[in-house]
N, C-alpha and C. Protein backbone atom coordinates (compact mmCIF):
# COMPACT_ATOMS: atom_id res chain seq x y z
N UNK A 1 8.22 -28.07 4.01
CA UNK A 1 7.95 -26.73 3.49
C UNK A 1 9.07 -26.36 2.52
N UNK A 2 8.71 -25.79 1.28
CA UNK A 2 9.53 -25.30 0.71
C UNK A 2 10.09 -24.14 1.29
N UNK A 3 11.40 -23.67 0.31
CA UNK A 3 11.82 -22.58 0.57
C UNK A 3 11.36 -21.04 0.12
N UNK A 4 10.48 -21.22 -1.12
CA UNK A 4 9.64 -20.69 -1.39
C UNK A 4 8.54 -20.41 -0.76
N UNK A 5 8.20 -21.18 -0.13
CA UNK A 5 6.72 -21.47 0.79
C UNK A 5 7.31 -20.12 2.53
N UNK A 6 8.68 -20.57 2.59
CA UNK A 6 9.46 -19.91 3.97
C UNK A 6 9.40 -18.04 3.34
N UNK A 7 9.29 -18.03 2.06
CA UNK A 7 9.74 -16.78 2.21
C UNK A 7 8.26 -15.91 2.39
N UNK A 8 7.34 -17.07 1.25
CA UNK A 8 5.79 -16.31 1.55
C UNK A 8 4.85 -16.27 2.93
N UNK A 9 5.83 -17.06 4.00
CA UNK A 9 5.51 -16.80 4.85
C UNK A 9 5.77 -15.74 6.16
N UNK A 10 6.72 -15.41 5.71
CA UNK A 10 7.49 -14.15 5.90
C UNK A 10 7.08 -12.95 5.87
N UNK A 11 6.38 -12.96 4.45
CA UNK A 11 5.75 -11.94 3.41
C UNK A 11 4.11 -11.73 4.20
N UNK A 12 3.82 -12.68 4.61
CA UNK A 12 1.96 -13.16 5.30
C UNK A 12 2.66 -11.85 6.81
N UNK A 13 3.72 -12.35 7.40
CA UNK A 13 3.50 -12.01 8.98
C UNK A 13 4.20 -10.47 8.82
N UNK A 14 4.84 -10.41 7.73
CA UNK A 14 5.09 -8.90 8.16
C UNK A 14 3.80 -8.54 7.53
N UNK A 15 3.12 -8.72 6.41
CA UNK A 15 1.93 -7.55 6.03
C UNK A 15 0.70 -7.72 7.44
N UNK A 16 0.68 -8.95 8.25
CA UNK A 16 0.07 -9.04 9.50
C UNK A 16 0.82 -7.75 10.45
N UNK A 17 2.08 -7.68 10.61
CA UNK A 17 2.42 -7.01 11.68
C UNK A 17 2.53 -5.43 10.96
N UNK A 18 2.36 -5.44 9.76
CA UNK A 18 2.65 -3.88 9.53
C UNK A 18 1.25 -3.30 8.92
N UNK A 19 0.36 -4.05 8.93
CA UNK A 19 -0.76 -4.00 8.16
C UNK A 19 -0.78 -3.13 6.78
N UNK A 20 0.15 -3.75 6.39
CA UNK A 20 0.45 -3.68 4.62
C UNK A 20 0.30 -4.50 4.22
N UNK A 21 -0.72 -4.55 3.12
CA UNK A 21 -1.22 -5.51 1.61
C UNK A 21 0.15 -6.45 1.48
N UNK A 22 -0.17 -7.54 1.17
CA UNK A 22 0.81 -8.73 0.83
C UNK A 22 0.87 -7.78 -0.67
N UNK A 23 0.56 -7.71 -1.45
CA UNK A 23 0.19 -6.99 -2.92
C UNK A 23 1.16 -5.59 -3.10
N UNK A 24 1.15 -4.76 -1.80
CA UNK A 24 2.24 -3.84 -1.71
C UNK A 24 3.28 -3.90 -1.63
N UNK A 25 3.68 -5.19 -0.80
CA UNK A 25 4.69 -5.73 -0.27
C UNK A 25 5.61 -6.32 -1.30
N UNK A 26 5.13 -6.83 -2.65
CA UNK A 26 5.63 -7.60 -3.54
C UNK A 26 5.17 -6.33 -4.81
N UNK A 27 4.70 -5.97 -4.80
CA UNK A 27 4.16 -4.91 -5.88
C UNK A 27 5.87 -4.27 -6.11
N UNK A 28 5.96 -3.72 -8.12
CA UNK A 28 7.57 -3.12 -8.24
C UNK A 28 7.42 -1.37 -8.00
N UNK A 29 7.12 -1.06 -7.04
CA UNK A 29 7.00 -0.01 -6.71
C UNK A 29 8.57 0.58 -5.48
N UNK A 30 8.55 1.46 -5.14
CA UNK A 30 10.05 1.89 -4.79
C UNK A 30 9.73 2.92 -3.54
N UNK A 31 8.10 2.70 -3.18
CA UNK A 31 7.67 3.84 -1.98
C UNK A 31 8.63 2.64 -0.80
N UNK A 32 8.88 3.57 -0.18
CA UNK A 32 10.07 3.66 1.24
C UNK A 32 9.10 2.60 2.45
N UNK A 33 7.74 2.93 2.73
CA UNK A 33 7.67 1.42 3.21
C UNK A 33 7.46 0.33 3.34
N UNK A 34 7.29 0.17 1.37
CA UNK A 34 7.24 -1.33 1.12
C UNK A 34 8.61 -1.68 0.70
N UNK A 35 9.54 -0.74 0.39
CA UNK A 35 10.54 -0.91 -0.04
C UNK A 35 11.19 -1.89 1.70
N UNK A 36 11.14 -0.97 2.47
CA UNK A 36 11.94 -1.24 3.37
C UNK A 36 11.48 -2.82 4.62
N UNK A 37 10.16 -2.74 4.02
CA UNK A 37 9.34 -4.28 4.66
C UNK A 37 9.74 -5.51 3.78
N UNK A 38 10.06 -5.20 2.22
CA UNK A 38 10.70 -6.03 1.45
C UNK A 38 12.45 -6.67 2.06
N UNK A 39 12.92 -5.21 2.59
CA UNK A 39 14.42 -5.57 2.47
C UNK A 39 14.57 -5.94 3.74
N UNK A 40 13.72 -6.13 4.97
CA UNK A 40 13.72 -7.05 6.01
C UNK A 40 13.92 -8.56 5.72
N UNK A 41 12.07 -8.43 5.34
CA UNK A 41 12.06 -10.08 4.72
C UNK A 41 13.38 -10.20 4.03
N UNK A 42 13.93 -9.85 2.74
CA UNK A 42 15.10 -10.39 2.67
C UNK A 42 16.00 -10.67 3.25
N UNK A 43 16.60 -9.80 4.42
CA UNK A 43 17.72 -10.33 5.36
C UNK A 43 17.22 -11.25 6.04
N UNK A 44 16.08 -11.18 6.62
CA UNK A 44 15.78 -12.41 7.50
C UNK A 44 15.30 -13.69 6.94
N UNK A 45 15.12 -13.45 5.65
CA UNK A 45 15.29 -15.01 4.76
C UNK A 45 16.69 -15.53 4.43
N UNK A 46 17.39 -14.39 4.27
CA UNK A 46 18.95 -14.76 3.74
C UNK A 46 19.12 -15.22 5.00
N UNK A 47 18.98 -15.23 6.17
CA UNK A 47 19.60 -14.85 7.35
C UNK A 47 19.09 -16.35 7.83
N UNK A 48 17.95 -16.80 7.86
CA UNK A 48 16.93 -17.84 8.69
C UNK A 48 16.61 -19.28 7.62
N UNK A 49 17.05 -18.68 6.19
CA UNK A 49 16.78 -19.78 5.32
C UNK A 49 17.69 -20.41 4.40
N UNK A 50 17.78 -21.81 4.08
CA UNK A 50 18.54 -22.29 3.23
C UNK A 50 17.63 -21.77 1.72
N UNK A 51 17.20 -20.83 1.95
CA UNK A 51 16.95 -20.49 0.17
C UNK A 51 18.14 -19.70 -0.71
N UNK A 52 17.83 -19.87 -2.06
CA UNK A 52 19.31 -19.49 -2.75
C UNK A 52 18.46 -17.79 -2.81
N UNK A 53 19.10 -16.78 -2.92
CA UNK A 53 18.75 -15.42 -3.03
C UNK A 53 17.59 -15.49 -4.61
N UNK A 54 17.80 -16.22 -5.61
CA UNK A 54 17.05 -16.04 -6.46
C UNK A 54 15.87 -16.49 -6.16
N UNK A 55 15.78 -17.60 -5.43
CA UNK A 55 14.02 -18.31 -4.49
C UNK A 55 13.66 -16.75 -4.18
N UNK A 56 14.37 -16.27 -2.90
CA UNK A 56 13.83 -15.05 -2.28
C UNK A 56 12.92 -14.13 -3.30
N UNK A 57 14.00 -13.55 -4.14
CA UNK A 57 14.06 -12.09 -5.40
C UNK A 57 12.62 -12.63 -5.65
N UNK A 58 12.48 -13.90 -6.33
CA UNK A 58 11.00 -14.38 -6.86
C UNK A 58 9.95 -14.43 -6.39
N UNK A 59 10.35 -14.45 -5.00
CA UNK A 59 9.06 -14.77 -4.06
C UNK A 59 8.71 -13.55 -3.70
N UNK A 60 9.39 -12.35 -3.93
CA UNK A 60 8.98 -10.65 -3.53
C UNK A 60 9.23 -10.11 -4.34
N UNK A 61 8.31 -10.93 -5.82
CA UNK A 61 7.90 -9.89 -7.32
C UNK A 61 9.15 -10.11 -8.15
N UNK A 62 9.20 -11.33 -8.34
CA UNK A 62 10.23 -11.24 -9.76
C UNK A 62 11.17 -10.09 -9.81
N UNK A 63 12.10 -9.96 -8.65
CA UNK A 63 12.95 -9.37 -8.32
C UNK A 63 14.14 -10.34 -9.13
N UNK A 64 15.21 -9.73 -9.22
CA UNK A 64 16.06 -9.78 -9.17
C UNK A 64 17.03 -10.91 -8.18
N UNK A 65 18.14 -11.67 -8.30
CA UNK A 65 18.84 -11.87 -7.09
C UNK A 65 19.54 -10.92 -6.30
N UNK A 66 20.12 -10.00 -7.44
CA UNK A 66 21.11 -9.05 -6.43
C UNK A 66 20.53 -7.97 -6.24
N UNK A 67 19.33 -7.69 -5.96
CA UNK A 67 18.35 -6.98 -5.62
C UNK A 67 17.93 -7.29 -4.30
N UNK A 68 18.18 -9.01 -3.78
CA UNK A 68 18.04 -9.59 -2.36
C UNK A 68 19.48 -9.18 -2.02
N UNK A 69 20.11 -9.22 -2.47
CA UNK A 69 21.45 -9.23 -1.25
C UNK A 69 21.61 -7.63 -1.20
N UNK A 70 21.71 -6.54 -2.41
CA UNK A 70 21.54 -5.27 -2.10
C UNK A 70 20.80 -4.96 -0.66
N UNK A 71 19.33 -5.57 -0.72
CA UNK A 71 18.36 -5.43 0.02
C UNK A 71 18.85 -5.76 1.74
N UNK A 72 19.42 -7.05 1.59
CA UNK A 72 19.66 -7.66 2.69
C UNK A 72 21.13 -6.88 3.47
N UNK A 73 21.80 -6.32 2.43
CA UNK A 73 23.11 -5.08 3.34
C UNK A 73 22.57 -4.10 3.58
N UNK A 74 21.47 -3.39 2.74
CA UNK A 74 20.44 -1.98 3.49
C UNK A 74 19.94 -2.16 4.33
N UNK A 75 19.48 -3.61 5.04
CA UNK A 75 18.88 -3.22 5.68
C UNK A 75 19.55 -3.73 7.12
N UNK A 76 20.64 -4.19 7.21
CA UNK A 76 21.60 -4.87 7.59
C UNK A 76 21.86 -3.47 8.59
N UNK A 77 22.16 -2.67 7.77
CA UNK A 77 22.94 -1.45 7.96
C UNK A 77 22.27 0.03 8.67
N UNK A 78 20.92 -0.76 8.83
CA UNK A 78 20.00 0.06 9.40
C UNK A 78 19.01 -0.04 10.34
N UNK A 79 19.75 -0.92 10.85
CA UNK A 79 18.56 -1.32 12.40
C UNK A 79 18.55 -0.43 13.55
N UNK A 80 19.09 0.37 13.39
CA UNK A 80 19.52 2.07 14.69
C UNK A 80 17.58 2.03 14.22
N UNK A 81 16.76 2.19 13.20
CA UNK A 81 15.62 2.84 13.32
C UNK A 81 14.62 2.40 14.01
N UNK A 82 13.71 3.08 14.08
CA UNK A 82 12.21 2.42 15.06
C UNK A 82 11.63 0.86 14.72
N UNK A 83 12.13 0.83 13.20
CA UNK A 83 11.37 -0.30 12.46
C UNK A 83 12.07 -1.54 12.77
N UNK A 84 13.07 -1.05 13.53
CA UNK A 84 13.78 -2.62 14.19
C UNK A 84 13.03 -3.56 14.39
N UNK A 85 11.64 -3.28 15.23
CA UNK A 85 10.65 -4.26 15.81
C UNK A 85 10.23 -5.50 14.47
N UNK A 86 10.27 -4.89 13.09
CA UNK A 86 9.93 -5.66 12.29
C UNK A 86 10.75 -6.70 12.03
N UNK A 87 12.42 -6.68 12.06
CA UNK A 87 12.59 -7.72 11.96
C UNK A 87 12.73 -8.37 13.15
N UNK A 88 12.65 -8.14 14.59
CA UNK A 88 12.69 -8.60 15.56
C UNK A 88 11.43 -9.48 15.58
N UNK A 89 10.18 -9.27 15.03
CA UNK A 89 8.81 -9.90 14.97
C UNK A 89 8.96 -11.16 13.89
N UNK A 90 9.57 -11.04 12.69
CA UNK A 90 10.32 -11.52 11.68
C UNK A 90 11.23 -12.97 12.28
N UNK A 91 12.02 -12.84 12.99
CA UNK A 91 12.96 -13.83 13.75
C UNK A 91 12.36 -14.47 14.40
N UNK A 92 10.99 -13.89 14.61
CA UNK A 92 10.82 -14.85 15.87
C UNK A 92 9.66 -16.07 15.39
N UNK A 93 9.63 -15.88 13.86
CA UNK A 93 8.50 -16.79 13.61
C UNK A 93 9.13 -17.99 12.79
């Protein structure tokens, strides 16, 4: 499996567990909970994968790289919330 392939799979089980559009999920939009289902998947790709941050950025809409690691300290920094479960669901696949 690529590393590319690791991140779109990522991208498949959270829009499964949050029942958000894969399309929202990667879409350049800035609403708060695709924003914040994006910056999971990123930590838990930075976190679970030998991909370089620019694989990631690409694989969730021609992002940016430092748009993944931004992503991956927000959300780092915010697991006190309810939405914890997502990356806890996230880790475990």
């Amino acid at each position: 499996m690529t590393m590319r392939k690791g991140v779109y799979f990522l991208i498949e089980e959270a829009s499964r567990f949050t029942d958000v559009k894969k399309s929202d999920i990667v879409a350049p939009n800035k609403l708060y909970e695709n924003a914040y289902i994006r910056f999971a998947i990123m930590l838990v790709a930075k976190e679970n994968l030998p991909a370089s941050l620019t694989t990631i950025a690409r694989a969730l809409g021609r992002r940016d790289h430092t748009t993944t690691l931004h992503g991956a300290r927000a959300q780092r920094n915010s697991w006190t919330t309810p939405k914890a479960a997502l990356r806890k669901s996230l880790s475990i696949c």
